[in-house]
N, C-alpha and C. Protein backbone atom coordinates (compact mmCIF):
# COMPACT_ATOMS: atom_id res chain seq x y z
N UNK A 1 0.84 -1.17 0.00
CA UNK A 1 0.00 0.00 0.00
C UNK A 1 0.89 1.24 0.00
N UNK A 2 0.30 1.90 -0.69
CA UNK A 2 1.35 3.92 -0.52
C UNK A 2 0.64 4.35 0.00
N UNK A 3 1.31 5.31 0.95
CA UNK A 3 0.64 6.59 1.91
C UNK A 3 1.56 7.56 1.56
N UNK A 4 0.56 8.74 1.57
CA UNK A 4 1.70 10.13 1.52
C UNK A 4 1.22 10.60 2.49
N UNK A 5 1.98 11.48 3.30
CA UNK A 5 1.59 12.17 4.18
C UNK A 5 2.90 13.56 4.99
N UNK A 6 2.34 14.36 5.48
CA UNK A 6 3.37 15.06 5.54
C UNK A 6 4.05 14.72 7.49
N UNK A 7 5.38 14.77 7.04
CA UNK A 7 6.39 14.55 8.70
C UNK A 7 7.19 15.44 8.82
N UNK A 8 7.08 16.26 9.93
CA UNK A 8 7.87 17.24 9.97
C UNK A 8 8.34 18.23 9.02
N UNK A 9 6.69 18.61 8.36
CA UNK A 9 7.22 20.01 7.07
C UNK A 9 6.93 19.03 5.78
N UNK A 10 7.69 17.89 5.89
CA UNK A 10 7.88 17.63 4.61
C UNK A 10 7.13 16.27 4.02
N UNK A 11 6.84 16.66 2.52
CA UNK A 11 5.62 15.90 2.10
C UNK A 11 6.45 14.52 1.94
N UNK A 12 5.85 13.31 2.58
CA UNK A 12 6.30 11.99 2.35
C UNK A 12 5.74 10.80 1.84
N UNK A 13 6.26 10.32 0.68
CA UNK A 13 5.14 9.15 0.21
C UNK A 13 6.20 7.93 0.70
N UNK A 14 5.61 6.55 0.92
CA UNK A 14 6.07 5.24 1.73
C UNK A 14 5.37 4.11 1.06
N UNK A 15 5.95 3.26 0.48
CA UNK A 15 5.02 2.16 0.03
C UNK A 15 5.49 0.92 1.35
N UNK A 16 4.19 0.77 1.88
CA UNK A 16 4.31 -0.36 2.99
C UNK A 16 3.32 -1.67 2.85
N UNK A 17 3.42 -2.29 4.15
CA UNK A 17 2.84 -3.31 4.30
C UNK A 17 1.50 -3.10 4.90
N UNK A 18 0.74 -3.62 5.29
CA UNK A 18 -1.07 -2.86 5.73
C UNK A 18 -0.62 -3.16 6.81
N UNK A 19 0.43 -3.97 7.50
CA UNK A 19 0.23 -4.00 9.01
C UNK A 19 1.30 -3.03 10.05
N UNK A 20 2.16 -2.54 8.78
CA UNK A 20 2.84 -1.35 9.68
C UNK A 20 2.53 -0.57 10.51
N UNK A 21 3.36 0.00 11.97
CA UNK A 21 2.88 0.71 12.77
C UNK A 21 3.61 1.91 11.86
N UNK A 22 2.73 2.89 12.78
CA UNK A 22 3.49 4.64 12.06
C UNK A 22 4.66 4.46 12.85
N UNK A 23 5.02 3.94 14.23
CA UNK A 23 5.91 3.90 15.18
C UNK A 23 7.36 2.86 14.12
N UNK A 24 6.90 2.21 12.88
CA UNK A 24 8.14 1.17 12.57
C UNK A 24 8.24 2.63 11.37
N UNK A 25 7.09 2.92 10.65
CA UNK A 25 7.90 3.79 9.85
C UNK A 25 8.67 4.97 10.02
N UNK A 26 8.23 5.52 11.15
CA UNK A 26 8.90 6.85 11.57
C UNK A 26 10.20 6.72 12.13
N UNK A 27 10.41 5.40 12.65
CA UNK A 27 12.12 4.45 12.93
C UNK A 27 12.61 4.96 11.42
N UNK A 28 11.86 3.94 10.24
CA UNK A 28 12.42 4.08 9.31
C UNK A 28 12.95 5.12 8.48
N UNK A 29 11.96 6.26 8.85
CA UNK A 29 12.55 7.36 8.15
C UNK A 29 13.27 7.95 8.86
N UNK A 30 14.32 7.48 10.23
CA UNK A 30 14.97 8.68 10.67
C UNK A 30 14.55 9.17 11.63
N UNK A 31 13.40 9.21 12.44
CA UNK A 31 12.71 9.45 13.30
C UNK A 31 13.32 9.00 14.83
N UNK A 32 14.81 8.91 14.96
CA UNK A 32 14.71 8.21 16.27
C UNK A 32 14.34 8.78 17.82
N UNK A 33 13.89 9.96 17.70
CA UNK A 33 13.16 10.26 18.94
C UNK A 33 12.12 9.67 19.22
N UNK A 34 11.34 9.18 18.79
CA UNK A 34 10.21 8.10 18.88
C UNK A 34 10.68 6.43 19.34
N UNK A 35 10.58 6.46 20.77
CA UNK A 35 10.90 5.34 20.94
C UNK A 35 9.71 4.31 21.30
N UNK A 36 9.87 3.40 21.48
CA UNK A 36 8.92 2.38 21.72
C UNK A 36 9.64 1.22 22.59
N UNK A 37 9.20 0.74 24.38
CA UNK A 37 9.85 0.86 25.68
C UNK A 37 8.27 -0.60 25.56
N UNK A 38 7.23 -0.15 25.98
CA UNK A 38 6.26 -1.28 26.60
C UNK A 38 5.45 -2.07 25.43
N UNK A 39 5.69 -1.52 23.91
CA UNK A 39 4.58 -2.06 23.38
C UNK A 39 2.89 -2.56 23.89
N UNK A 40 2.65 -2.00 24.91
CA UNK A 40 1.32 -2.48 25.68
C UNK A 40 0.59 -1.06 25.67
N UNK A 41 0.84 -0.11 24.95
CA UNK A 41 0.36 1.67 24.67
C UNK A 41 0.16 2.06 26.51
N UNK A 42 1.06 1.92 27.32
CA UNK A 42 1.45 2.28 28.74
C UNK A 42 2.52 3.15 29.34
N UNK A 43 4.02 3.32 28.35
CA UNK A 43 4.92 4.21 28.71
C UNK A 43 5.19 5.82 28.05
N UNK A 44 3.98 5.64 26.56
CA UNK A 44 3.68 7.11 26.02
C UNK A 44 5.42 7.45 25.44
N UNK A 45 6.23 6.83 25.70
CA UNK A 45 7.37 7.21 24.64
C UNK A 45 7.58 7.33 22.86
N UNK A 46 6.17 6.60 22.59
CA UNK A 46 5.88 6.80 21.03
C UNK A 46 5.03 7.91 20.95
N UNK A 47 4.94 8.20 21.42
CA UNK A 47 3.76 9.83 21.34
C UNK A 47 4.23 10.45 20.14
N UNK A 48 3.50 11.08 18.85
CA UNK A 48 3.49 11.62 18.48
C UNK A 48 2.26 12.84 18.12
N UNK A 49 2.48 14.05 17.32
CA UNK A 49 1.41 14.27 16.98
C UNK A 49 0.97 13.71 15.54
N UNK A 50 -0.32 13.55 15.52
CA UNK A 50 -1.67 13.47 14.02
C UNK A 50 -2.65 14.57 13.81
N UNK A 51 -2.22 15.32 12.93
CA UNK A 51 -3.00 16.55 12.82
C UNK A 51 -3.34 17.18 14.15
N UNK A 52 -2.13 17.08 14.64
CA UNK A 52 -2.28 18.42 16.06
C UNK A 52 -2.28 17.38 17.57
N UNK A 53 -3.01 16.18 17.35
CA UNK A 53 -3.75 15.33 18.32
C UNK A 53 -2.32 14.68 18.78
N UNK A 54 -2.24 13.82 19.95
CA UNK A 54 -1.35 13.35 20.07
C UNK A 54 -1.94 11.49 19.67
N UNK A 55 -0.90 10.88 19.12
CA UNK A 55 -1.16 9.45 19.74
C UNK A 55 0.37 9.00 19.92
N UNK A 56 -0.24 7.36 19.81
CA UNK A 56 0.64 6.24 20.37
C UNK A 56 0.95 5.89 19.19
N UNK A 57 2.38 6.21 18.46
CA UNK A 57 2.63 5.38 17.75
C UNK A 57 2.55 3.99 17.32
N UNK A 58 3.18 3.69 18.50
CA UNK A 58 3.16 2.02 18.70
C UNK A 58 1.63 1.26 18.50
N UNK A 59 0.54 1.72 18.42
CA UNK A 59 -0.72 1.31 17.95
C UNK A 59 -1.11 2.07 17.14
N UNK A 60 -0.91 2.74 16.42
CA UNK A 60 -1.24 3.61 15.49
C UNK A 60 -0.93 2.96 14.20
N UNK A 61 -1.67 2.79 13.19
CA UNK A 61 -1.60 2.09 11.77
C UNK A 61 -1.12 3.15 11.00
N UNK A 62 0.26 2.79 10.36
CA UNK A 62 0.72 3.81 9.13
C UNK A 62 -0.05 4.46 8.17
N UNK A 63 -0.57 3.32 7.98
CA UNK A 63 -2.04 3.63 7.00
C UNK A 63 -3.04 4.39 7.73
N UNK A 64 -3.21 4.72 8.40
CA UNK A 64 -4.14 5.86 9.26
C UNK A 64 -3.64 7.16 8.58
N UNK A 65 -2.11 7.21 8.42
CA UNK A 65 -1.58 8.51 8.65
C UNK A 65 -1.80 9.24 7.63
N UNK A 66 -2.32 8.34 6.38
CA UNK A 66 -2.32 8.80 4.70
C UNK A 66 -2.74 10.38 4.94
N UNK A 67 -2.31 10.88 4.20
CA UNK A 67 -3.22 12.25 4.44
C UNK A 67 -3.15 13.22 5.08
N UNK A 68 -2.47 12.87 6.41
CA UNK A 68 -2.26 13.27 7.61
C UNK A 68 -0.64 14.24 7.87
N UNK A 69 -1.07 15.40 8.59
CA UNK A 69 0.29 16.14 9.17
C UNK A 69 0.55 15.24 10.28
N UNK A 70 2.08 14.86 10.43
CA UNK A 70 3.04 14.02 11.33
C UNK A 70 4.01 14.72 12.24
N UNK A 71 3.86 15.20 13.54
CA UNK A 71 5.14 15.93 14.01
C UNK A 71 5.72 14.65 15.23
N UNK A 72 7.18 14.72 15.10
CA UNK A 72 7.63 14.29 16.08
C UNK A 72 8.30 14.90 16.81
N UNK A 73 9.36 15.15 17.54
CA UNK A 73 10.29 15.61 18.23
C UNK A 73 11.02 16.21 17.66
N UNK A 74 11.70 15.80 16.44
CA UNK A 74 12.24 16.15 15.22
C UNK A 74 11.89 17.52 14.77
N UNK A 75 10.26 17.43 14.46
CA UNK A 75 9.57 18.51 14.03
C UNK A 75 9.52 19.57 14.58
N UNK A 76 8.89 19.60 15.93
CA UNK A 76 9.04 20.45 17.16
C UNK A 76 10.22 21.02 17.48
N UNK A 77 11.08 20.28 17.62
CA UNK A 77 12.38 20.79 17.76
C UNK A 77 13.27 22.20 16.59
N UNK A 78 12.75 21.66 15.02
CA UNK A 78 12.38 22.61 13.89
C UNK A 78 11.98 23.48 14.06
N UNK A 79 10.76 23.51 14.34
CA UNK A 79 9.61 24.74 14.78
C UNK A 79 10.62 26.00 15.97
N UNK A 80 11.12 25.26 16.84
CA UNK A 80 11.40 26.22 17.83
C UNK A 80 12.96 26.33 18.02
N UNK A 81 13.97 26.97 17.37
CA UNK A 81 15.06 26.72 16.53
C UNK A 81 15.06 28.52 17.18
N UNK A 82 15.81 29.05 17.65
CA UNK A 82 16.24 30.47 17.67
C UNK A 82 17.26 31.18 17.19
């Protein structure tokens, strides 16, 4: 399956598997502030935002994200740069 979606500013297309977490692709692209500690959605270290909202990476379906603005730590960290 392809998803595009934008991560941190920038527009990203991904051809994956339907059972990817956003938490394995955002590893993949570079993302390593996003960690993942309990896999049981209990230690909130995959937190990201989805259009503003926060979730759990680690249960969060890549394929959810189609469409979707992505910030991680990465991003944020961008944003507030002096």
């Amino acid at each position: 399956m392809e998803i595009e979606f934008t991560l941190n500013g920038r527009l990203t297309y991904e051809e994956i598997p339907d059972d990817t977490t956003l938490f394995q692709l955002l590893r993949k692209k570079g993302c390593y502030s996003v960690k993942c500690d309990c896999e049981t959605e209990n230690c909130g270290l995959c937190t990201v935002l989805v259009n503003g909202k926060s979730r759990l990476s680690c249960s969060f379906l890549a394929a959810r994200a189609n469409g979707c603005e992505v910030v991680t730590l990465e991003g944020v960290e961008q944003e507030h740069v002096f």
